[in-house]
Each structure stands twice: as structure tokens, then as C-alpha cells.
N, C-alpha and C. Protein backbone atom coordinates (compact mmCIF):
# COMPACT_ATOMS: atom_id res chain seq x y z
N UNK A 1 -42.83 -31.99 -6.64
CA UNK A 1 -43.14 -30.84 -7.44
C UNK A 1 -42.86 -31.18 -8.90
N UNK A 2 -43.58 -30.91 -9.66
CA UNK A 2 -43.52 -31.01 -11.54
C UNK A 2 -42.92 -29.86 -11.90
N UNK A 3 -42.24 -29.74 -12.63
CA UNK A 3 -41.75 -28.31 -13.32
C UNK A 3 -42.91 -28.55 -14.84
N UNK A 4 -42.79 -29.86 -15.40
CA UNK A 4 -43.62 -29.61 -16.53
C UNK A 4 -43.16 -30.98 -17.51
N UNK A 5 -43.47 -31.46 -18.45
CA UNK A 5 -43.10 -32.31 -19.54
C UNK A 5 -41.55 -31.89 -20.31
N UNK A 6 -41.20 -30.99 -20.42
CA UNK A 6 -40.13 -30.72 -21.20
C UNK A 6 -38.92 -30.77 -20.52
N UNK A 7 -37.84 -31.08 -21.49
CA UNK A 7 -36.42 -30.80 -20.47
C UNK A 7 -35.58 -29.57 -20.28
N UNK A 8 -35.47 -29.76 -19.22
CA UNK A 8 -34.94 -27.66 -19.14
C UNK A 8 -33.41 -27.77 -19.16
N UNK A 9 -32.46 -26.99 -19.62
CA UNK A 9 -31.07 -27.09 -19.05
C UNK A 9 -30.68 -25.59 -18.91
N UNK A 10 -30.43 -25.65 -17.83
CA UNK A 10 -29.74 -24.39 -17.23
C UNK A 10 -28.37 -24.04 -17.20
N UNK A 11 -27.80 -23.11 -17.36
CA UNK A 11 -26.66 -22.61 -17.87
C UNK A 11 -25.86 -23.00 -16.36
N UNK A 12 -24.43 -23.21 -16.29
CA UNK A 12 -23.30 -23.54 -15.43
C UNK A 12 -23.15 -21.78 -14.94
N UNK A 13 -23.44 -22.02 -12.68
CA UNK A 13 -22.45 -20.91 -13.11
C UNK A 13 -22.15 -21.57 -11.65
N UNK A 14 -20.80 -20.85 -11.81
CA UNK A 14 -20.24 -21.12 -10.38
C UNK A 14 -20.12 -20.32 -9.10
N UNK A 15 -19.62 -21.26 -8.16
CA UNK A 15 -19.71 -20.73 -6.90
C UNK A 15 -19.29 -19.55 -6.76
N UNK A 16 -19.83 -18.25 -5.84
CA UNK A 16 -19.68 -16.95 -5.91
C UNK A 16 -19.19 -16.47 -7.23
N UNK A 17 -19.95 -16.65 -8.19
CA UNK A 17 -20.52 -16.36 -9.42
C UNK A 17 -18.64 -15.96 -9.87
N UNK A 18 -17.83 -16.81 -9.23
CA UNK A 18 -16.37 -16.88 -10.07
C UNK A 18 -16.39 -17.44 -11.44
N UNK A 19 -16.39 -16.90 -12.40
CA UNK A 19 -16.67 -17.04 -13.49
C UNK A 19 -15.25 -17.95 -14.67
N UNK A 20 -14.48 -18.11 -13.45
CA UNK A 20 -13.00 -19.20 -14.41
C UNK A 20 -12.53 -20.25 -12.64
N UNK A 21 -12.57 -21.62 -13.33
CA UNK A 21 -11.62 -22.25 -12.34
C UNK A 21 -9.88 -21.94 -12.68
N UNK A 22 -9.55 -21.31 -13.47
CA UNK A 22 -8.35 -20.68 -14.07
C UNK A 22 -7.79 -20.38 -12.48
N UNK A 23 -6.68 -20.52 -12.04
CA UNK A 23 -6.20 -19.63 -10.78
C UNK A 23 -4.61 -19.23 -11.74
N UNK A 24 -3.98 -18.58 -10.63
CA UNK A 24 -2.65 -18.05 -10.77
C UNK A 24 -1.49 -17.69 -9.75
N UNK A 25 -0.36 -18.23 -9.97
CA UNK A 25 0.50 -18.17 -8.57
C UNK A 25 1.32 -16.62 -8.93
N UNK A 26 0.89 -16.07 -7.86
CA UNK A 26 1.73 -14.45 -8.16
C UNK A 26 2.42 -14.23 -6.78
N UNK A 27 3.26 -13.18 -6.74
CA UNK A 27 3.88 -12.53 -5.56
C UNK A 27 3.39 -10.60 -6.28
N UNK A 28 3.02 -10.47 -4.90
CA UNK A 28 2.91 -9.17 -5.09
C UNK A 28 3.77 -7.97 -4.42
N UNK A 29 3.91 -6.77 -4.34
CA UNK A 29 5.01 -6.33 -4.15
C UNK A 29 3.73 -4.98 -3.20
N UNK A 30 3.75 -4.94 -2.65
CA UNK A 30 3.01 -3.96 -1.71
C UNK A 30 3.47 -2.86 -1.28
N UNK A 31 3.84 -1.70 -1.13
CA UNK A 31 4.26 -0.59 -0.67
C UNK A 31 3.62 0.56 -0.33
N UNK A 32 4.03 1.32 0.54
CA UNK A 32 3.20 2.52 1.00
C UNK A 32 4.43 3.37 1.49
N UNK A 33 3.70 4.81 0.95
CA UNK A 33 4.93 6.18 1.43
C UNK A 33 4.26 6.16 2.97
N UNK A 34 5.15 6.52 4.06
CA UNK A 34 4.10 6.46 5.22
C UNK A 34 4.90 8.08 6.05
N UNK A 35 5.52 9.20 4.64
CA UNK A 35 6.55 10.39 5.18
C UNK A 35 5.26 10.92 5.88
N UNK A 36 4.30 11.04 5.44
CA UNK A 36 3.06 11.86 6.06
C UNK A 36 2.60 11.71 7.29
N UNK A 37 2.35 10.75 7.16
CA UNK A 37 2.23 10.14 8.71
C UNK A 37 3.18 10.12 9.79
N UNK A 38 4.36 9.84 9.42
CA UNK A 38 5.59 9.94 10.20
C UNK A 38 5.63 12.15 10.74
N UNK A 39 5.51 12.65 9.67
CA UNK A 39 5.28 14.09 9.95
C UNK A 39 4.41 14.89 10.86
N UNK A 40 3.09 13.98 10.45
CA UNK A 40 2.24 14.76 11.18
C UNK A 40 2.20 13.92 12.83
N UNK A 41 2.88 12.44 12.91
CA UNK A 41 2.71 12.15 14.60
C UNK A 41 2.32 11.03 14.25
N UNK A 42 1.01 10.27 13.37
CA UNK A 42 0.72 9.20 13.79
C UNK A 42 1.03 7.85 13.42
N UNK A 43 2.32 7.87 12.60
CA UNK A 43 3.13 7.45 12.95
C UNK A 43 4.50 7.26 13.11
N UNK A 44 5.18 6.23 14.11
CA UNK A 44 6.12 6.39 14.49
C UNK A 44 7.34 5.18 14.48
N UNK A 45 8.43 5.45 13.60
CA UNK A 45 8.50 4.86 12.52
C UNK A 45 9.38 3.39 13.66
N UNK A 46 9.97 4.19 14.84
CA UNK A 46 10.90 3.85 15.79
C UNK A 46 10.36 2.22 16.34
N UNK A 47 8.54 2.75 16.70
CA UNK A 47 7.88 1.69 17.65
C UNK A 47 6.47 1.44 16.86
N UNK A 48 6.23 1.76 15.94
CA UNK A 48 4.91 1.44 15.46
C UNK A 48 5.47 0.84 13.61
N UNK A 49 4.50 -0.50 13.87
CA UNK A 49 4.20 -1.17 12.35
C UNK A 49 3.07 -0.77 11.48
N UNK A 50 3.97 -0.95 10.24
CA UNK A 50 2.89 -0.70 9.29
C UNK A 50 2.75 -2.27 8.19
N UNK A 51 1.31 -2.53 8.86
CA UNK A 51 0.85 -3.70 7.91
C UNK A 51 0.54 -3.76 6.89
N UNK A 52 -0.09 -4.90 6.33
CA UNK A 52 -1.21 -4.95 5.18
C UNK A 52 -2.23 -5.90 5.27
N UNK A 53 -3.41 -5.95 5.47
CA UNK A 53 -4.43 -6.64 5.90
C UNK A 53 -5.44 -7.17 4.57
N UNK A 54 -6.23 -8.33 4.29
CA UNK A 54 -7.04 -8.05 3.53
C UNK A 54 -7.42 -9.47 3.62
N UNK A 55 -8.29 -10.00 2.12
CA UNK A 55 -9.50 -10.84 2.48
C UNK A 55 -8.51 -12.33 1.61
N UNK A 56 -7.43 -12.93 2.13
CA UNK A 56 -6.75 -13.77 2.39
C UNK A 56 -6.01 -14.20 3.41
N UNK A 57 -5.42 -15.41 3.34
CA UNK A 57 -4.94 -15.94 4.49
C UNK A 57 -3.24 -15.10 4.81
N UNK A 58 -2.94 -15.00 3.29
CA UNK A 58 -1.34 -14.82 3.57
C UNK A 58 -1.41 -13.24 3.56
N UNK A 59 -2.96 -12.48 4.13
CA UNK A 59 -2.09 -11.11 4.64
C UNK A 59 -3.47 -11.15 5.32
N UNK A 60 -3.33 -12.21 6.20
CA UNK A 60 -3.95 -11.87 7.60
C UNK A 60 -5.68 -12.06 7.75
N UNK A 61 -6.16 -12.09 6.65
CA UNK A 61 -7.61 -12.56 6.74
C UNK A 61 -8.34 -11.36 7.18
N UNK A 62 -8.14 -9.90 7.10
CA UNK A 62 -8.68 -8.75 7.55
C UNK A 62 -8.33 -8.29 9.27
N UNK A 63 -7.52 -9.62 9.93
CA UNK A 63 -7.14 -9.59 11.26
C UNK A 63 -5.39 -9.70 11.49
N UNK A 64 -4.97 -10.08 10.31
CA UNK A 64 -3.39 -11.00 11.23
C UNK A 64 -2.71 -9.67 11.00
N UNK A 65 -1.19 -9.31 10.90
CA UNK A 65 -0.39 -8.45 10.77
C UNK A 65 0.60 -8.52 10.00
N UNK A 66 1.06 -8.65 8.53
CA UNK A 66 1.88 -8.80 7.56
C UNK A 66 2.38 -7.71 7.21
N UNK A 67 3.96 -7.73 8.34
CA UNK A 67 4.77 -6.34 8.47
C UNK A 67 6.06 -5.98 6.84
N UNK A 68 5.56 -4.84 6.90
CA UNK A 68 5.86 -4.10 5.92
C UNK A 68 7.17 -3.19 6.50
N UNK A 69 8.80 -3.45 5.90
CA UNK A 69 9.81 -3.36 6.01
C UNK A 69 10.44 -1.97 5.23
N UNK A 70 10.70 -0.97 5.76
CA UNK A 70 11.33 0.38 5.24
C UNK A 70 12.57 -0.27 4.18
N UNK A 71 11.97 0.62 3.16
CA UNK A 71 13.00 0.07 2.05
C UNK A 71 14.62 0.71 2.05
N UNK A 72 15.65 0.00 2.03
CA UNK A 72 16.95 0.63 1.88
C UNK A 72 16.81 1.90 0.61
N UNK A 73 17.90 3.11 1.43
CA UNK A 73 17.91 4.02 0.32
C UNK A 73 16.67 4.97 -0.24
N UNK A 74 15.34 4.27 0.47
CA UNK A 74 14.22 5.19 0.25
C UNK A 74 13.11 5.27 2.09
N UNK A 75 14.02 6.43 2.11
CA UNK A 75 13.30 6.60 3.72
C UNK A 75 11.32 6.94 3.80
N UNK A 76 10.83 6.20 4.39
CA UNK A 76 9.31 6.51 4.56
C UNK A 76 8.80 5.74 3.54
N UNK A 77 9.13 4.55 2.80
CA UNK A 77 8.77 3.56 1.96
C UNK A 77 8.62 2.58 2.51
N UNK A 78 7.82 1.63 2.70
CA UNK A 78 7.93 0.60 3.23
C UNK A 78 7.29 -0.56 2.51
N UNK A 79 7.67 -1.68 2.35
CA UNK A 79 7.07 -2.52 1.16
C UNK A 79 7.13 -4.29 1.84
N UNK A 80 6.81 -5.02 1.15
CA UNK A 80 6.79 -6.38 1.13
C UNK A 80 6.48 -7.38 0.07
N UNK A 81 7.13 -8.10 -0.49
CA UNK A 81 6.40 -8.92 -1.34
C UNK A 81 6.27 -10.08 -1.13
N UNK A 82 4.72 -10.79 -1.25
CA UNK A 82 3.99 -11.47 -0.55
C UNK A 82 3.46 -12.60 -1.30
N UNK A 83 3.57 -13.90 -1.09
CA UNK A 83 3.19 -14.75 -2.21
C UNK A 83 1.95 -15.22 -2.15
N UNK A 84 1.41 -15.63 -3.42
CA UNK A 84 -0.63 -16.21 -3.10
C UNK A 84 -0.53 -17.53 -4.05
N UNK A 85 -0.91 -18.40 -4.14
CA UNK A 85 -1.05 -19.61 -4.70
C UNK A 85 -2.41 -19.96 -5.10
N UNK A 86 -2.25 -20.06 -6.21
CA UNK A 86 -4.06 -20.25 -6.56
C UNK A 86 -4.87 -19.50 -6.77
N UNK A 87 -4.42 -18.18 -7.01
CA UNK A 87 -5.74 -17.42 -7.23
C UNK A 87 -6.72 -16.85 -8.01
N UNK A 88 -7.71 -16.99 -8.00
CA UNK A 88 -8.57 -17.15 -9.32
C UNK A 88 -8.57 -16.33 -10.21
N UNK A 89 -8.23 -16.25 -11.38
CA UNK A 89 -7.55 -15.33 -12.28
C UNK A 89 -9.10 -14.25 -12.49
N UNK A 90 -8.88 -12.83 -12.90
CA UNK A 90 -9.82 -12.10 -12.92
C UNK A 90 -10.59 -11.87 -11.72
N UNK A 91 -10.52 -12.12 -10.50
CA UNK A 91 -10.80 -12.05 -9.42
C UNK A 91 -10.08 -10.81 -8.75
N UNK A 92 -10.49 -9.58 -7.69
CA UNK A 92 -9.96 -9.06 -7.52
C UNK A 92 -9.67 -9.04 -5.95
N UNK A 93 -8.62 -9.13 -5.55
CA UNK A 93 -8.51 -9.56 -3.72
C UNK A 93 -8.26 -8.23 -3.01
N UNK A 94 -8.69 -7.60 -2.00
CA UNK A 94 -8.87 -6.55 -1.38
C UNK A 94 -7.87 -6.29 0.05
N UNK A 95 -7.34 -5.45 -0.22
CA UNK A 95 -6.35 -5.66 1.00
C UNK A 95 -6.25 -3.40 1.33
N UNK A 96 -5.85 -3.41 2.66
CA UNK A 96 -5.52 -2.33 3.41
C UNK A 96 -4.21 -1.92 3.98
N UNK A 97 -3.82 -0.82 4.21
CA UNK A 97 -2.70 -0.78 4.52
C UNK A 97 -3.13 -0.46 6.13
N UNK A 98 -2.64 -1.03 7.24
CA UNK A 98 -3.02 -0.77 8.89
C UNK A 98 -1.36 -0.03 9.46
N UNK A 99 -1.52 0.66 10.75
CA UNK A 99 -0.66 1.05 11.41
C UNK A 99 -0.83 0.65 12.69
N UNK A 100 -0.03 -0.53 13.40
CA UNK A 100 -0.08 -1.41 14.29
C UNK A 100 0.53 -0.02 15.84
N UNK A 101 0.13 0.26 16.91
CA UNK A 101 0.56 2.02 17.74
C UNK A 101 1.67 0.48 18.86
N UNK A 102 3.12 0.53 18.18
CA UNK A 102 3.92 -0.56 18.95
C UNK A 102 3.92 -1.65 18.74
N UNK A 103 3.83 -2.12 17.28
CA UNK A 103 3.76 -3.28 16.54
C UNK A 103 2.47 -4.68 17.54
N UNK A 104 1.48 -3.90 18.32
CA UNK A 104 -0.11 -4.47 18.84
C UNK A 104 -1.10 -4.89 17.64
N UNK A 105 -1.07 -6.08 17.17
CA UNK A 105 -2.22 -6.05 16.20
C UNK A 105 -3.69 -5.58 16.77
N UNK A 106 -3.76 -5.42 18.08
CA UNK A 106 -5.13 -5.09 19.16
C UNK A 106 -5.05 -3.59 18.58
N UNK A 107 -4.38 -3.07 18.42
CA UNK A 107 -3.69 -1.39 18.88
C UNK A 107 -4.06 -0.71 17.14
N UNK A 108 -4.70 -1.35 16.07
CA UNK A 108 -4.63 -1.10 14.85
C UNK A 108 -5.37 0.00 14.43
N UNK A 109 -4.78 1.46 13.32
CA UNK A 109 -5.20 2.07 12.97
C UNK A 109 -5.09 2.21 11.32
N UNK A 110 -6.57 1.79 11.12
CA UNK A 110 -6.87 1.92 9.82
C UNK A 110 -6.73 2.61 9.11
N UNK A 111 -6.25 2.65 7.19
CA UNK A 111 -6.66 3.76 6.60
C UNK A 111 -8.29 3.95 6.41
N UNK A 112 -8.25 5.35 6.35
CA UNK A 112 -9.87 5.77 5.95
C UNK A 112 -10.22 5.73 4.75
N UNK A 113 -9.27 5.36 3.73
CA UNK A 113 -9.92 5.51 2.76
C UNK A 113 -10.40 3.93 1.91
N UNK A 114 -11.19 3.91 0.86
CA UNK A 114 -11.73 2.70 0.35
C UNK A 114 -10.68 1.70 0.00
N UNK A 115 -10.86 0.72 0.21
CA UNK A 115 -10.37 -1.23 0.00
C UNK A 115 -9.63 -0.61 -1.22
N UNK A 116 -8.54 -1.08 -1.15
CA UNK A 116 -6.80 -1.35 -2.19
C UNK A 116 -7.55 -2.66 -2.88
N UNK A 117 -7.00 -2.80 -3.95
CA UNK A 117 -7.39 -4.24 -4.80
C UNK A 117 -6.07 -4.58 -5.85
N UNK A 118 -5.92 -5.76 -6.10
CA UNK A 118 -4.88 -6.21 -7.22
C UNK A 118 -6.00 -7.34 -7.63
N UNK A 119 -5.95 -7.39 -9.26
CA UNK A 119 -6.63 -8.64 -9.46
C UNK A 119 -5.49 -9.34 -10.99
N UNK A 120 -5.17 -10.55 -9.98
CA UNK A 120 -4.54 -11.59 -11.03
C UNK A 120 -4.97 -12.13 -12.35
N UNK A 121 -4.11 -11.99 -13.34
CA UNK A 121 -4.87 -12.59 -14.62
C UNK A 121 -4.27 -13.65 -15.24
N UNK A 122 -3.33 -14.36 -14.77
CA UNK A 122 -2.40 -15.28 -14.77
C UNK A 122 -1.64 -15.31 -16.17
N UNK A 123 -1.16 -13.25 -16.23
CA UNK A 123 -0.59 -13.63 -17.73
C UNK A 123 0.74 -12.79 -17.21
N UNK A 124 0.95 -12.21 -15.54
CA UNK A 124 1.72 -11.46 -15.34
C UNK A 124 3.60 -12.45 -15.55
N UNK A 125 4.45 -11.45 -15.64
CA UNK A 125 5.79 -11.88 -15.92
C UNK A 125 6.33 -12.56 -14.67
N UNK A 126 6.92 -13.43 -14.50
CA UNK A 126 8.03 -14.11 -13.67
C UNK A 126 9.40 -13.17 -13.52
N UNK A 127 9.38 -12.69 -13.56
CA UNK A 127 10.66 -11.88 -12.93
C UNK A 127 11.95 -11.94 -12.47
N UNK A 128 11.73 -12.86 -11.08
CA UNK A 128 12.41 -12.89 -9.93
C UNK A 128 12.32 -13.85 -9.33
N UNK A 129 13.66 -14.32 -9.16
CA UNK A 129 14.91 -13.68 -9.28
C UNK A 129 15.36 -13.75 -10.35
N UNK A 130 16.15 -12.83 -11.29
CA UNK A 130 16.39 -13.53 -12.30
C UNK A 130 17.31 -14.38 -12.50
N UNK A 131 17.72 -14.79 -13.66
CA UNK A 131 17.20 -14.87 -15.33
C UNK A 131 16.27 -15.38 -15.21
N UNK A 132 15.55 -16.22 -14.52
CA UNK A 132 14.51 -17.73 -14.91
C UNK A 132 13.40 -17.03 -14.15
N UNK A 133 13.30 -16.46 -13.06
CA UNK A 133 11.84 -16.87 -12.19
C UNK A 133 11.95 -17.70 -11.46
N UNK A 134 10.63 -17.25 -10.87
CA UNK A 134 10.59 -18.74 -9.37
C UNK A 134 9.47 -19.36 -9.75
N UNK A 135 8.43 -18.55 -10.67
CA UNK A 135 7.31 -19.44 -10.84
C UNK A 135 6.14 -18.89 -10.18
N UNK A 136 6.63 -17.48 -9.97
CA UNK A 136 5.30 -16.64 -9.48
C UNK A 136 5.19 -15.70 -10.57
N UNK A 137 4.01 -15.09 -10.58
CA UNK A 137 4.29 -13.72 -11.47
C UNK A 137 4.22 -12.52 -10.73
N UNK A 138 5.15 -11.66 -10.89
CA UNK A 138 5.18 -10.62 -10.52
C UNK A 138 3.57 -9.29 -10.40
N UNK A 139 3.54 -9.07 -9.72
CA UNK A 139 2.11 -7.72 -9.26
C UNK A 139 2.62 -6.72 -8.70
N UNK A 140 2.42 -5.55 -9.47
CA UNK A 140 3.74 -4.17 -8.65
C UNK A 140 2.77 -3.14 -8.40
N UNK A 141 1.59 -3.35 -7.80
CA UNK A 141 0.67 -1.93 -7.47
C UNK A 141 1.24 -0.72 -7.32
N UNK A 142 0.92 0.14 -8.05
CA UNK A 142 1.83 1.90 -7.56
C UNK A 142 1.88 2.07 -6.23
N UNK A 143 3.30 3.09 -5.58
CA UNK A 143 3.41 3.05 -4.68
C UNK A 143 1.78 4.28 -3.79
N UNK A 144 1.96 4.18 -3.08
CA UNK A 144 0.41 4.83 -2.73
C UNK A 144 0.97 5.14 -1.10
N UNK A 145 0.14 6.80 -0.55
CA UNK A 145 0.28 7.31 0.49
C UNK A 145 -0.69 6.54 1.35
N UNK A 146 -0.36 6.38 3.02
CA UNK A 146 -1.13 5.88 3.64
C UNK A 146 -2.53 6.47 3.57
N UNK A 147 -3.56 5.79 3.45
CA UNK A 147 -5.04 6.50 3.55
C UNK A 147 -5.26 7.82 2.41
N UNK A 148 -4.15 7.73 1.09
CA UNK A 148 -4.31 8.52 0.40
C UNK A 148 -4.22 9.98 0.91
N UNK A 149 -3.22 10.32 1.83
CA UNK A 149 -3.16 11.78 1.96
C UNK A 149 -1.91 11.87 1.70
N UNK A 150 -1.26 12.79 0.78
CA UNK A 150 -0.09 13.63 0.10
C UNK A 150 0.41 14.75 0.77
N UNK A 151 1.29 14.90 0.54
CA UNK A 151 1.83 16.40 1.28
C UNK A 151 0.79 17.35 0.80
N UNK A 152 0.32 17.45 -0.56
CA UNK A 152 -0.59 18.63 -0.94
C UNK A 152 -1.89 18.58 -0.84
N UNK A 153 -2.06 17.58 0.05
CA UNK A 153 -3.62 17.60 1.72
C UNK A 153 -3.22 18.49 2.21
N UNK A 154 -2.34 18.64 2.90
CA UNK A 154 -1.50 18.98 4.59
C UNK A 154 -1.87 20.35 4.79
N UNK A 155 -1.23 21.28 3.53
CA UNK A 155 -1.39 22.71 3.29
C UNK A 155 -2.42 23.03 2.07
N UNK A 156 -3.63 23.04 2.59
CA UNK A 156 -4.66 23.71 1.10
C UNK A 156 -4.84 24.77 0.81
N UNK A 157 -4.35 25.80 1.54
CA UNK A 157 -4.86 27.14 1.17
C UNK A 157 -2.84 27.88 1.15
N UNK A 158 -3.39 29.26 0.38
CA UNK A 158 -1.99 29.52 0.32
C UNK A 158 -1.60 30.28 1.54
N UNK A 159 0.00 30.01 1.64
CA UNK A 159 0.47 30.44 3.09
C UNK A 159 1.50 31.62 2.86
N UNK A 160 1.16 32.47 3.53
CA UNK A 160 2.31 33.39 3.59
C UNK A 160 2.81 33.22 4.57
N UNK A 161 4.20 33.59 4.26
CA UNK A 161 5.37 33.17 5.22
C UNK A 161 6.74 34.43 5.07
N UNK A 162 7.13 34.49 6.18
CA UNK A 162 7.82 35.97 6.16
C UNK A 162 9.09 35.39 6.79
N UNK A 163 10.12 35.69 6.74
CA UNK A 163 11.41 35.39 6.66
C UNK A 163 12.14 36.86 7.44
N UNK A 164 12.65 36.21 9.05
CA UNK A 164 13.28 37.61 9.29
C UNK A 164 14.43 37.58 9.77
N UNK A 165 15.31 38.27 9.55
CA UNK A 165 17.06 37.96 9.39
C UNK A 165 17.50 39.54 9.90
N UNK A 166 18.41 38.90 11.29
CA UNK A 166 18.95 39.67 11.89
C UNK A 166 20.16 40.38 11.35
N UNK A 167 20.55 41.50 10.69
CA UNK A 167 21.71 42.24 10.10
C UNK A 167 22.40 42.88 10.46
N UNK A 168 22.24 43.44 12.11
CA UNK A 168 22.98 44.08 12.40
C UNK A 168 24.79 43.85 12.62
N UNK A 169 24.92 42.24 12.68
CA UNK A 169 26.53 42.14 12.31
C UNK A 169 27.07 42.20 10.40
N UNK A 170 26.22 42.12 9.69
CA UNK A 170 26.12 42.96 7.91
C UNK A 170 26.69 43.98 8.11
N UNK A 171 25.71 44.84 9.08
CA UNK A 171 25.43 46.51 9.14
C UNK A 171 26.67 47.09 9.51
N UNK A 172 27.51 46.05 10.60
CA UNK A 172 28.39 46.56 10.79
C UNK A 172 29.84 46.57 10.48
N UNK A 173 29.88 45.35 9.26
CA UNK A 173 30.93 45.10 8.55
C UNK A 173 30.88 46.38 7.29
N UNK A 174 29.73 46.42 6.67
CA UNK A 174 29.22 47.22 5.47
C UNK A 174 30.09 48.74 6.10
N UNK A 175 29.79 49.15 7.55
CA UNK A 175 30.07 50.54 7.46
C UNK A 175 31.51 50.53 8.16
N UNK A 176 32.36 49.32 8.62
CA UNK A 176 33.75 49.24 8.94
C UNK A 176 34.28 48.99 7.41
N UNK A 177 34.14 48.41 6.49
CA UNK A 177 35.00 47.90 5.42
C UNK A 177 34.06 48.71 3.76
N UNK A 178 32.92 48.79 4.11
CA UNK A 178 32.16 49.32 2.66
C UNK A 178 31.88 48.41 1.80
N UNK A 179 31.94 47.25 2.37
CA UNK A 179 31.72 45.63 1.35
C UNK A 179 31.46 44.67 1.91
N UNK A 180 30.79 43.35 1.40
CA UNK A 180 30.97 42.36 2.17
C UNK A 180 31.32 41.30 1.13
């Protein structure tokens, strides 16, 4: 095939149009409130895990189970921080929070709501441990409810609520003494 007499040069782009061979070594810090879930039943904090899944190796490849540990001092928190090596800076990596029903990666219940993302820019701080760092940079995503539901999902409409209190031992101090 001829394209023609002239010389053509075409612009560089790279594979899955990643636009820097730049990478970056980070640890990220993952957490999820999971009080909601624990409240309403599905889950259970005793016999069921709560993962984090997504489109790397070191949290499972969308399949493995990278268990997420209730934080001391903050009940229904559960967190992990997770290290990545190499990763292409400006790139954004997609990960989920799962609820394993008896720590079964078979047994997994997804959040419903859309793909979690952190994307590395290889300018984040070293941290930890201190003084020096280890040579990762720190990634602290806000803490976030499982599947994005809050206590102020739970109840949407307003509730009346009536309060009823038995007085007759009041009633009967009030008319033995005239006081309480």
C-alpha cells in the first residue's frame, strides 16, 4: 500500500491513551462507616467482612478480598491502608467497598452505588511513619458510608413519636407528701 510521496509523522500516544510514563508509590488509607448497615441487619459485624475490591492486584483485581479492620476507639469504622507501586500518575484506579455474609469471598454483597476512585499524582506527602516516611505517599479518601446511605436515608419523612410514662407512683407521692 502507498500512503503517497511525502513524509508523515504522527504524534506519540500511548498505550490506553495513558498520557505520562510518570508512575507513583502511594499507600492509601481506605475506610468506610458500615453503623448503617450494622443497624439495619446486613451487616454483621461479629461474622461478616467488609472488603475493598477494585481494578488492581493489591485489592483483589475486582475478585480477591482485602479485609478492612474496625478502627480502635471508633466503633462502625473500618479502614486499611494499602500499598500500590508504580502507579501511573494522573490515572484514576477504581475500587468498591464489598460485604463478604461470613468472611465467603463467593458470599459477596456489593455496594450499589457507582465505582470509588483515588487518582495518584506523585506529589502526595510521605507521612508515615514519622519523622522521615517510608517512601510512599500518603492518599486519605474521605471517610464514606457503605453504598452511600446515611442515617438521613433511613428516616425521610417526618415522624411523630409519642412518649408515654406511667405516673401513677408520682401521683401518689404528690398526694402523700405535696412534692416531689
Amino acid at each position: 500500500v502507498v500512503v503517497g510521496d511525502a513524509a508523515i509523522t504522527q504524534p506519540v500516544v500511548f498505550f490506553s491513551d495513558i498520557t505520562s510514563a510518570a508512575s507513583a508509590d502511594v499507600e492509601v488509607n481506605f475506610r468506610v462507616n458500615m453503623t448503617v448497615q450494622d443497624l439495619s441487619g446486613t451487616f454483621d459485624p461479629a461474622s461478616d467482612w467488609i472488603v475493598v475490591r477494585g481494578n488492581h492486584a493489591n485489592i483483589g483485581n475486582w475478585g480477591g478480598a482485602t479485609q478492612l479492620i474496625e478502627e480502635t476507639g471508633n466503633p462502625g469504622i473500618y479502614s486499611a491502608w494499602i500499598t500500590f507501586d508504580d502507579l501511573p500518575q494522573n490515572t484514576a484506579l477504581e475500587y468498591k467497598f464489598v460485604i463478604l455474609d461470613g468472611g465467603d469471598p463467593n458470599a459477596a454483597s456489593w455496594e450499589s452505588s457507582a465505582n470509588r476512585s483515588f487518582t495518584p499524582t506523585g506529589t502526595e506527602p510521605d507521612l508515615l511513619p514519622p519523622p522521615s516516611g517510608n517512601g510512599y505517599g500518603e492518599i486519605t479518601p474521605d471517610l464514606v458510608y457503605f453504598a452511600n446511605i446515611t442515617p438521613d436515608d433511613i428516616i425521610t419523612n417526618d415522624v411523630n413519636v409519642i412518649f408515654q410514662v406511667e405516673d401513677t407512683p408520682l401521683n401518689g407521692r404528690i398526694a402523700d407528701e405535696g412534692y416531689v
